[in-house]
N, C-alpha and C. Protein backbone atom coordinates (compact mmCIF):
# COMPACT_ATOMS: atom_id res chain seq x y z
N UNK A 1 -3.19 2.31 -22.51
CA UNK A 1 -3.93 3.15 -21.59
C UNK A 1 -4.98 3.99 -22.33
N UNK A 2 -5.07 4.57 -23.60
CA UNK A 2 -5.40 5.27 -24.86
C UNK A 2 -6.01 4.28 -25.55
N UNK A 3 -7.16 4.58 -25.87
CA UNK A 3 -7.82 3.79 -26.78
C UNK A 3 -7.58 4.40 -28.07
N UNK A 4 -6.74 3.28 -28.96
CA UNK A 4 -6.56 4.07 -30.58
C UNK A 4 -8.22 4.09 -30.93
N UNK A 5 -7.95 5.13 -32.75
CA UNK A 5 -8.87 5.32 -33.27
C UNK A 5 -9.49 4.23 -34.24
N UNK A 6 -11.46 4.33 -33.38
CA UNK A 6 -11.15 2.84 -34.05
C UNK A 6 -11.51 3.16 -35.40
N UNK A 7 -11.56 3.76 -36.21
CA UNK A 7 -11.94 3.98 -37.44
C UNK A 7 -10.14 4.42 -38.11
N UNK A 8 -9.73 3.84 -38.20
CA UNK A 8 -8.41 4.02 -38.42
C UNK A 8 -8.03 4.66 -39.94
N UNK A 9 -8.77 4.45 -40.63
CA UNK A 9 -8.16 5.31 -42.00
C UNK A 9 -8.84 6.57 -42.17
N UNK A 10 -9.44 7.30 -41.00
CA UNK A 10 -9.86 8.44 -40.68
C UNK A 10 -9.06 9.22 -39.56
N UNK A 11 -7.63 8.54 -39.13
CA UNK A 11 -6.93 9.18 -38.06
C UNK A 11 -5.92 10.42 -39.41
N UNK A 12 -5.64 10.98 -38.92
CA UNK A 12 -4.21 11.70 -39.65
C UNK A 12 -3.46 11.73 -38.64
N UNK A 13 -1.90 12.31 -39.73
CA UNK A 13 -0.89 12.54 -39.08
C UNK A 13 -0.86 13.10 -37.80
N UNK A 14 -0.07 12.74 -36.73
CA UNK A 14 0.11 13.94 -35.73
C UNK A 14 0.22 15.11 -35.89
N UNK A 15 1.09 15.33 -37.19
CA UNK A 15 1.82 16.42 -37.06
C UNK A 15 0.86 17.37 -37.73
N UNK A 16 0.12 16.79 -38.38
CA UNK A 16 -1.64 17.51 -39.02
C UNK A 16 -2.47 17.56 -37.76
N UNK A 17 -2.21 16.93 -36.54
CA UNK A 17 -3.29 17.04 -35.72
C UNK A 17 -2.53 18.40 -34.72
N UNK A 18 -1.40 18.44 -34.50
CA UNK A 18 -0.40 19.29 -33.83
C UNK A 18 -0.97 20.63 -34.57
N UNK A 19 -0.31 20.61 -35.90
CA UNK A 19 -1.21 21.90 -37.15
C UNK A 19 -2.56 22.62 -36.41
N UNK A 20 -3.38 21.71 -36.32
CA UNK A 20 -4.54 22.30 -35.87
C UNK A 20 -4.95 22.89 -34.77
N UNK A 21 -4.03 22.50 -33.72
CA UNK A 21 -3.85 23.11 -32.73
C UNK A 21 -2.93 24.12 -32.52
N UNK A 22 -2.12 24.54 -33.41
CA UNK A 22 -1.76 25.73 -33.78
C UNK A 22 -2.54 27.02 -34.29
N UNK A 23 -3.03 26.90 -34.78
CA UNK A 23 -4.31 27.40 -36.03
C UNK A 23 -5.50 27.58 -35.45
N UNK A 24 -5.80 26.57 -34.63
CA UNK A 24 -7.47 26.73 -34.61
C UNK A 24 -7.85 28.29 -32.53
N UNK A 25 -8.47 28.65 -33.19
CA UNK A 25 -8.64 29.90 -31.74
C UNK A 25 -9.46 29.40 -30.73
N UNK A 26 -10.75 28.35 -30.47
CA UNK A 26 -11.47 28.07 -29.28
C UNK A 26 -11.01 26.45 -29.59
N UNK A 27 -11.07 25.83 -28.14
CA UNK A 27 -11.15 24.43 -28.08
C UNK A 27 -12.07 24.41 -26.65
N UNK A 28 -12.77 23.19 -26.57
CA UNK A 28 -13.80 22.60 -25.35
C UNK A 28 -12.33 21.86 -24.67
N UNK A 29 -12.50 22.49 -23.42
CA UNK A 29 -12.14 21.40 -21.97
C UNK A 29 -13.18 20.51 -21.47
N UNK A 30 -13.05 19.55 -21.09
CA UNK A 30 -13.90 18.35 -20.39
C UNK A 30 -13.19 17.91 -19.39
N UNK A 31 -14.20 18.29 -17.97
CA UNK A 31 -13.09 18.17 -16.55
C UNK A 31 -14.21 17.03 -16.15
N UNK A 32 -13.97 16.38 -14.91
CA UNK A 32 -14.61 15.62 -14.13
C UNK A 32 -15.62 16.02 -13.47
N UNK A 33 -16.69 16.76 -13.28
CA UNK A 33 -17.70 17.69 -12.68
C UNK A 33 -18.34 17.56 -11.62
N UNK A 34 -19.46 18.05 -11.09
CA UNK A 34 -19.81 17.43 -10.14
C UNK A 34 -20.87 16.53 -10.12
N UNK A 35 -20.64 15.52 -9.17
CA UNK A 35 -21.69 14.13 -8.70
C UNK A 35 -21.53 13.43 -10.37
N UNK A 36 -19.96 13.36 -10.76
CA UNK A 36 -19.60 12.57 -11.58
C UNK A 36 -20.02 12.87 -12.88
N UNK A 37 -20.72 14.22 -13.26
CA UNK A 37 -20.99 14.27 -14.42
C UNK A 37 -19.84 15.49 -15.22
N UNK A 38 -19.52 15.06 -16.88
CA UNK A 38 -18.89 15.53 -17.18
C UNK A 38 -19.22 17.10 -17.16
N UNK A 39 -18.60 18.14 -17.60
CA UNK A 39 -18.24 19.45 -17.36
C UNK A 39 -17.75 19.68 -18.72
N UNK A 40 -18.22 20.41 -19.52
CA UNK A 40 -17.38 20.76 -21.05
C UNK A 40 -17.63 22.36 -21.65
N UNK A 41 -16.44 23.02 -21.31
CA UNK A 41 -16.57 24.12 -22.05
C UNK A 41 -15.69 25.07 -23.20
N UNK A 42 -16.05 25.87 -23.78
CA UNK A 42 -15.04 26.61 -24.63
C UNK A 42 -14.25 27.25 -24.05
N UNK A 43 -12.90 27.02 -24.53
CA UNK A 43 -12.01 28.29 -23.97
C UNK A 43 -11.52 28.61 -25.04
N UNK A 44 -10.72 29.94 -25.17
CA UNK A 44 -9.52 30.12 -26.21
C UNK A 44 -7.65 29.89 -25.06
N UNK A 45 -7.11 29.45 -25.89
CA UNK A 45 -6.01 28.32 -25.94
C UNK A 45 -4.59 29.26 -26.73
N UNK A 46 -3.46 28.32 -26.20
CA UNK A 46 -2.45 28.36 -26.63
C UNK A 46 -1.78 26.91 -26.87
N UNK A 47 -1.25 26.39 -27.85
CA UNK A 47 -0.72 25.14 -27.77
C UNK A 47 0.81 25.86 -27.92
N UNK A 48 1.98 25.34 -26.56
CA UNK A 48 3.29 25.27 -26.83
C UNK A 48 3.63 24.15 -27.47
N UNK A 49 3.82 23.82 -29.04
CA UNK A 49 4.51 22.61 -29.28
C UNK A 49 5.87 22.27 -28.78
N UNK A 50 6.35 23.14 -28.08
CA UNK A 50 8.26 22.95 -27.64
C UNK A 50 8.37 22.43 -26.03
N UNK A 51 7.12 22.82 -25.60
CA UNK A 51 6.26 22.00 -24.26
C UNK A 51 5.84 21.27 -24.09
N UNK A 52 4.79 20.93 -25.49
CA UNK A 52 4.00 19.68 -25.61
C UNK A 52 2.73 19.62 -24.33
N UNK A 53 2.59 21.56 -24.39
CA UNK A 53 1.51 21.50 -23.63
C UNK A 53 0.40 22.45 -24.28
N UNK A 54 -0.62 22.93 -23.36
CA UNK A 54 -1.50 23.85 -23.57
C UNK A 54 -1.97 24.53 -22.36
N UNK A 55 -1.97 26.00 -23.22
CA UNK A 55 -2.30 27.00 -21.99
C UNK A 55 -3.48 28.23 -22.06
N UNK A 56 -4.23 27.92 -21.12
CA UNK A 56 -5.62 28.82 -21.07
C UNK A 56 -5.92 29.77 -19.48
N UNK A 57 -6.39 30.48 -20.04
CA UNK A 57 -6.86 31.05 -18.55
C UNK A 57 -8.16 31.06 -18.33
N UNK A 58 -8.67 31.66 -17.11
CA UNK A 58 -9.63 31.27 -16.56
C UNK A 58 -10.10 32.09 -15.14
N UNK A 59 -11.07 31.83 -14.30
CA UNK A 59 -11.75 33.01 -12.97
C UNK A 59 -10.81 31.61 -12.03
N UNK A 60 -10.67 32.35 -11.17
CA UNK A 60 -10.10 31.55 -9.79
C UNK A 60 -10.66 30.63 -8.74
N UNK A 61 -12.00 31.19 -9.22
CA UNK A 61 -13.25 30.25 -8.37
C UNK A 61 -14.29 30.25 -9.40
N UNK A 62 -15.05 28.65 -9.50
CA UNK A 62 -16.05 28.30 -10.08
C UNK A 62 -15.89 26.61 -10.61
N UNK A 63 -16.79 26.53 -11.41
CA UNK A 63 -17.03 25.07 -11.14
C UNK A 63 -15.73 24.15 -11.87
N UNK A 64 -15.71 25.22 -12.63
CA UNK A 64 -14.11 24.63 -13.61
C UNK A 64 -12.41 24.32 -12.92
N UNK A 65 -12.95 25.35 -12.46
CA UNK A 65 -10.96 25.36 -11.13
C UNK A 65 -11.63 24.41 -10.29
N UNK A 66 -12.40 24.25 -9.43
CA UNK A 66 -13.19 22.88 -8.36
C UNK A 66 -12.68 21.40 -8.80
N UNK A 67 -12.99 21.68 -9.88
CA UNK A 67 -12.99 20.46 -11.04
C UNK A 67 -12.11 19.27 -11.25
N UNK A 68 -11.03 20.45 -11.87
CA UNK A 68 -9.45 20.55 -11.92
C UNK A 68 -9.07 19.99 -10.77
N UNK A 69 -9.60 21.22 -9.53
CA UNK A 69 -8.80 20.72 -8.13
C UNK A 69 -8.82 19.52 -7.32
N UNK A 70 -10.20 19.15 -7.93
CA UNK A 70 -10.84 17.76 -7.22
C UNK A 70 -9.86 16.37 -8.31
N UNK A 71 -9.88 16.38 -9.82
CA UNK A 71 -9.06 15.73 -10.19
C UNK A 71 -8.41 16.50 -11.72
N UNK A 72 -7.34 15.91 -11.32
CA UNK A 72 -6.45 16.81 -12.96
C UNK A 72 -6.72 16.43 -14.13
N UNK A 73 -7.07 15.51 -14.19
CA UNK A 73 -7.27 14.65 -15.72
C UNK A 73 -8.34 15.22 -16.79
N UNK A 74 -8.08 15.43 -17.32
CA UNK A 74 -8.82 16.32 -18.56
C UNK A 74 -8.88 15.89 -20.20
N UNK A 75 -9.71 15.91 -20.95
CA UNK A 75 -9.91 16.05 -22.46
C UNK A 75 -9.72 17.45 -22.97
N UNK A 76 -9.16 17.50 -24.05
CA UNK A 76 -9.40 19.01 -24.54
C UNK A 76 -9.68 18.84 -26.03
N UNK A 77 -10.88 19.51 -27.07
CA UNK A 77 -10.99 19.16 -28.23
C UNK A 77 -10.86 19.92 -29.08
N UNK A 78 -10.50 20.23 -30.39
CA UNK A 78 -10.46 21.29 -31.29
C UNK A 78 -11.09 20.62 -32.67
N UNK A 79 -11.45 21.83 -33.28
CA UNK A 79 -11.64 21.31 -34.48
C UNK A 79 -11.78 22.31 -35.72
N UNK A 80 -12.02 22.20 -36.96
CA UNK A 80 -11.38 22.76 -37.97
C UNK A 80 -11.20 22.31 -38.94
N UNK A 81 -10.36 23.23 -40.21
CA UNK A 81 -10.11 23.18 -41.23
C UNK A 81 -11.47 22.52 -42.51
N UNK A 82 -12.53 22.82 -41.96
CA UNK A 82 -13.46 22.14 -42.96
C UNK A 82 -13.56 22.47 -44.56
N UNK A 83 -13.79 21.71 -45.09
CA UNK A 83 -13.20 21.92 -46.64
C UNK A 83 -14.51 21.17 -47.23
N UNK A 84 -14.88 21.65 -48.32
CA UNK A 84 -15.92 20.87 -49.60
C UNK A 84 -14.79 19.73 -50.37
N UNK A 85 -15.05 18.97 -50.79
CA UNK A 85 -13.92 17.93 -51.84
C UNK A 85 -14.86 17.33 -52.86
N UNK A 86 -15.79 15.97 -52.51
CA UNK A 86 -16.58 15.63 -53.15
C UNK A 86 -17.32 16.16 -54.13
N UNK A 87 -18.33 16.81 -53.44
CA UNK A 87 -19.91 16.92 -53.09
C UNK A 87 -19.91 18.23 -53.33
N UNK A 88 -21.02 19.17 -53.43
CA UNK A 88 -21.27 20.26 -53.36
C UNK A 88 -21.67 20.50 -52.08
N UNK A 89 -21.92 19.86 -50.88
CA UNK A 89 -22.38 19.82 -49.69
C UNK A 89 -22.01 19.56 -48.59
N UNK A 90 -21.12 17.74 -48.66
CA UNK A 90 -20.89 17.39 -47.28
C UNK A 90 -19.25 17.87 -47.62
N UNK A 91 -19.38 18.48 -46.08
CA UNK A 91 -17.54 19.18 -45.76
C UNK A 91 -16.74 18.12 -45.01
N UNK A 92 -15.76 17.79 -45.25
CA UNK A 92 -14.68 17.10 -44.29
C UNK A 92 -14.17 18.10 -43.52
N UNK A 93 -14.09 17.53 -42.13
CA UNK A 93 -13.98 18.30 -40.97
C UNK A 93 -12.79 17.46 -40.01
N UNK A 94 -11.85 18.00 -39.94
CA UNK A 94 -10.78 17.68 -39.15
C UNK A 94 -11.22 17.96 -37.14
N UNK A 95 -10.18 16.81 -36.60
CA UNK A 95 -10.50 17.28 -34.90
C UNK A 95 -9.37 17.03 -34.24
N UNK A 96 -8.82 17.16 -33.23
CA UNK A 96 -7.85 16.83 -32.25
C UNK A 96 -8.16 16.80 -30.89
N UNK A 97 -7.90 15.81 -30.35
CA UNK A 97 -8.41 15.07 -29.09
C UNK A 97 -7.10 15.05 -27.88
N UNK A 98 -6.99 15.44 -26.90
CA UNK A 98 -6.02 15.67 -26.24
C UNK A 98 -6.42 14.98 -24.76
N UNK A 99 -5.57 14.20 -24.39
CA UNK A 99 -5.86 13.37 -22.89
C UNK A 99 -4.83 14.65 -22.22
N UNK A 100 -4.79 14.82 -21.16
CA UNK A 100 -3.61 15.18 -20.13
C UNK A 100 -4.52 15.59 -18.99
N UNK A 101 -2.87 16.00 -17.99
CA UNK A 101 -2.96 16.62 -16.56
C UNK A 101 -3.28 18.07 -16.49
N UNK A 102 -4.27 18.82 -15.62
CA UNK A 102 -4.38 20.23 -15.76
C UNK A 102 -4.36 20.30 -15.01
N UNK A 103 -2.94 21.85 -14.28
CA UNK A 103 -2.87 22.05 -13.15
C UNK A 103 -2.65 23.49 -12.98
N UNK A 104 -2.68 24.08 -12.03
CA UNK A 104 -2.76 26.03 -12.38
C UNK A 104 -1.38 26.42 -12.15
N UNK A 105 -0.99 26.82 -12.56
CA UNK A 105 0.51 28.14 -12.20
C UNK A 105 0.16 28.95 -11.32
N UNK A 106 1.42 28.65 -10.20
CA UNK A 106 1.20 29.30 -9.39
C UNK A 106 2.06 30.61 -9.65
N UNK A 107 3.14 30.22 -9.95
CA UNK A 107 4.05 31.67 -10.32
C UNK A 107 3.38 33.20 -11.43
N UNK A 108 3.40 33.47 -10.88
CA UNK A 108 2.39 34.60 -11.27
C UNK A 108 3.20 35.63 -12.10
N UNK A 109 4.52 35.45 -12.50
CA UNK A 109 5.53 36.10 -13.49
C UNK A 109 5.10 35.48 -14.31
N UNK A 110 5.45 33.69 -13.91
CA UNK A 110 5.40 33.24 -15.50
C UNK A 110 4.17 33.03 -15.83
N UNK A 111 3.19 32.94 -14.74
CA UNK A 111 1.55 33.44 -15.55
C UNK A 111 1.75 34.52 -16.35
N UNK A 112 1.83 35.74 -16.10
CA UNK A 112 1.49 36.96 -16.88
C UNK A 112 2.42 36.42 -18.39
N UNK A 113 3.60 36.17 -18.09
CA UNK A 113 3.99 35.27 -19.30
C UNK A 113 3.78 35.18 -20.53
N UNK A 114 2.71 33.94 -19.79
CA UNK A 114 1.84 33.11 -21.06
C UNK A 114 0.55 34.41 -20.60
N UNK A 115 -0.08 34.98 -20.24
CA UNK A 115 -0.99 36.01 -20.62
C UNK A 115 -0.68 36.37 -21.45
N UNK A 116 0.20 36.99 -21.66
CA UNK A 116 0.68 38.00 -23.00
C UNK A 116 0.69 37.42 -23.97
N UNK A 117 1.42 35.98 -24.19
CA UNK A 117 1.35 34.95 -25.41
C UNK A 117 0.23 34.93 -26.11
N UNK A 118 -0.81 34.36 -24.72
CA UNK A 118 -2.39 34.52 -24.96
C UNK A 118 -3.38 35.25 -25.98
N UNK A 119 -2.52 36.58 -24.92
CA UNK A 119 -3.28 37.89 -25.53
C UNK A 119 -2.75 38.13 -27.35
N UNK A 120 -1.38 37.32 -27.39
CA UNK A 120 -0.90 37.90 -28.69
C UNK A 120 -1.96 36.82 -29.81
N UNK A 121 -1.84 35.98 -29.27
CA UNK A 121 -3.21 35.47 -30.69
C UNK A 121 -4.25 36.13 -30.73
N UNK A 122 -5.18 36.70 -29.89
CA UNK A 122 -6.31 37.33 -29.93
C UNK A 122 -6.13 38.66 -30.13
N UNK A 123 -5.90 39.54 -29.70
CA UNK A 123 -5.58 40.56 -29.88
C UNK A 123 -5.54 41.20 -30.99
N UNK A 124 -5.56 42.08 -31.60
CA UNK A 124 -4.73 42.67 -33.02
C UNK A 124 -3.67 43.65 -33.37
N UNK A 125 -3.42 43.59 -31.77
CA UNK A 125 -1.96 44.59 -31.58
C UNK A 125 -1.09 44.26 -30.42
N UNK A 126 -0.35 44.41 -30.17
CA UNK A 126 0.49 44.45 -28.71
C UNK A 126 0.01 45.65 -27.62
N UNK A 127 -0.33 46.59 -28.87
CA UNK A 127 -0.59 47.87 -27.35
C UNK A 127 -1.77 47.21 -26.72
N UNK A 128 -3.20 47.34 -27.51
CA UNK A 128 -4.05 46.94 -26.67
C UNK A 128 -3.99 45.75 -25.90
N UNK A 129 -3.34 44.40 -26.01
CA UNK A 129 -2.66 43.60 -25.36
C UNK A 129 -2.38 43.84 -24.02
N UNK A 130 -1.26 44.70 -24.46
CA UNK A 130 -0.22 45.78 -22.93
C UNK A 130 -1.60 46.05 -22.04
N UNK A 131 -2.09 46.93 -22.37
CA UNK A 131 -3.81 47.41 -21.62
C UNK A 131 -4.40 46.35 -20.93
N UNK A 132 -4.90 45.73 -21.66
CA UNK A 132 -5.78 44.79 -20.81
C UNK A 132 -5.00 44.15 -20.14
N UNK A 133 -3.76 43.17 -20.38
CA UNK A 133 -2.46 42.71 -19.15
C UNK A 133 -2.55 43.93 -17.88
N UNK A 134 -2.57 45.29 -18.38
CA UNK A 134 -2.07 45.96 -17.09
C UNK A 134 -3.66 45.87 -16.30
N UNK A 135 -4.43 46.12 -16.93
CA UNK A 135 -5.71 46.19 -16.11
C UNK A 135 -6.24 45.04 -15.52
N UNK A 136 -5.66 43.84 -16.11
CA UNK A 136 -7.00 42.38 -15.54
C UNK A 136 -5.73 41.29 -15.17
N UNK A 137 -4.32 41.67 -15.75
CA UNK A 137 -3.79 40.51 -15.61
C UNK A 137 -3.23 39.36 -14.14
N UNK A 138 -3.61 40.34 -13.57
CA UNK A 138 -3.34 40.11 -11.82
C UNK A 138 -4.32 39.15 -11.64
N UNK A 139 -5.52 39.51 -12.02
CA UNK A 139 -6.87 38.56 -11.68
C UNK A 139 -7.09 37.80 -12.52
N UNK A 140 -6.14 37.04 -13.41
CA UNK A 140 -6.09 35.96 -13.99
C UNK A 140 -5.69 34.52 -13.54
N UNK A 141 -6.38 33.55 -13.38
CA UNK A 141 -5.58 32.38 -13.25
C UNK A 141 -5.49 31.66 -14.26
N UNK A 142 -3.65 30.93 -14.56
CA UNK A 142 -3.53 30.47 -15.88
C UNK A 142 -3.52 29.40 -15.73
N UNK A 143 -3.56 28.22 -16.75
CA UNK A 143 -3.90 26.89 -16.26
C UNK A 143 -2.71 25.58 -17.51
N UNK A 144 -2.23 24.94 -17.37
CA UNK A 144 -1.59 24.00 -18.43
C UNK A 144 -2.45 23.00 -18.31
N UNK A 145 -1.89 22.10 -19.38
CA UNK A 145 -2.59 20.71 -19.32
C UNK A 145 -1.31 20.28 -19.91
N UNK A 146 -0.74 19.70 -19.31
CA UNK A 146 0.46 18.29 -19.72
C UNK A 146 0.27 17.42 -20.14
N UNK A 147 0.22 17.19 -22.24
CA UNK A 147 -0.38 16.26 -22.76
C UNK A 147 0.19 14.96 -22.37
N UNK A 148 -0.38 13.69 -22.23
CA UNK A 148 -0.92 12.28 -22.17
C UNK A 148 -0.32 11.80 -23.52
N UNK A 149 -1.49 12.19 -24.15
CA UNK A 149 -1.80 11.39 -25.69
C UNK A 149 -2.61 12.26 -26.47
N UNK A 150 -2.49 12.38 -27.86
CA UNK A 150 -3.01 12.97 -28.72
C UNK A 150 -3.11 12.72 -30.13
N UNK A 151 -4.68 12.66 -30.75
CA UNK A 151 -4.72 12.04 -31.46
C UNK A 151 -5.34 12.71 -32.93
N UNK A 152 -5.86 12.42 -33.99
CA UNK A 152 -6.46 13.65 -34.77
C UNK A 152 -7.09 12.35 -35.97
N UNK A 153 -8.40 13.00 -36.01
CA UNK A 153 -8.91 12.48 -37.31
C UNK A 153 -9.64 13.45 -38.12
N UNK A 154 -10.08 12.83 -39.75
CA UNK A 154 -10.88 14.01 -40.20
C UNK A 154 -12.25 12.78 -40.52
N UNK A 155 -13.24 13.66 -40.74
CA UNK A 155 -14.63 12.88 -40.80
C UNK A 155 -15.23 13.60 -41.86
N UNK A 156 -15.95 12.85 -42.77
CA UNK A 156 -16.98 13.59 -43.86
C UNK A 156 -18.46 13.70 -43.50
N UNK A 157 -18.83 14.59 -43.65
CA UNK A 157 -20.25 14.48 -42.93
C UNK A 157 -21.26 14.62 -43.54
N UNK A 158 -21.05 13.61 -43.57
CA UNK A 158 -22.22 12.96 -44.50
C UNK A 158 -22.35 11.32 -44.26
């Protein structure tokens, strides 16, 4: 159903591609858009590896929730860890590619939840965390994506 990578001695481990999605703070969503054209934007992210999902929030209306609502199926991309090795110049650059279902939480406990989770990567404290949860977290909608398939390569660029 997944098209492997066709450059195959440029895939890595899962568990290096999993890594990166731990680690890395913005990834692009790619929804189905409108009059069939793709839709791709940044969000900042949570990957549950014990879920084997990912969780972002988002406004309740706009072209992105439409998107979603019209069909679930989604890409999500990250990328990272770039490093010099060779060269004095070209960097190898790692990515992770994510197929799944994106659908919103409706439970609004276990939204605020994963808000807080959210907030704890970004953030640089819990109090200010606490704050903004009490002030905005009502008017949040949170969103999963139930990975498919997932895949990770690194590329030299050059």
């Amino acid at each position: 159903m997944f098209r492997p990578i066709r450059r195959v001695k440029r895939e890595i481990d899962i568990k290096l591609a999993k890594e990166l999605l731990v680690k890395e703070r913005r990834g692009v969503i790619a929804v189905n858009g409108d009059d069939g054209y793709p839709y791709a934007v940044p969000i900042n992210f949570i990957y549950a590896s014990e879920e084997n999902k990912i969780y972002f929030h988002g406004a309740r209306v706009g072209h992105k929730i439409e998107s979603i609502k019209s069909c679930d199926k989604v890409c999500f991309t990250v990328y990272g860890n770039e490093c010099i090795r060779d060269e004095e110049w070209a960097p190898y650059v790692s990515s992770t590619v994510v197929f799944g279902r994106c659908h919103l939480i409706e439970d609004q406990d276990y939204a605020i939840k994963l808000v807080r989770r959210l907030a704890m990567k970004y953030y640089p404290d819990e109090k200010i965390a606490d704050e903004e949860i009490e002030k905005y977290g009502q008017a949040v909608q949170m969103f999963e994506i139930e990975i498919e398939h997932m895949s990770g390569k690194e590329i030299k660029e050059k």
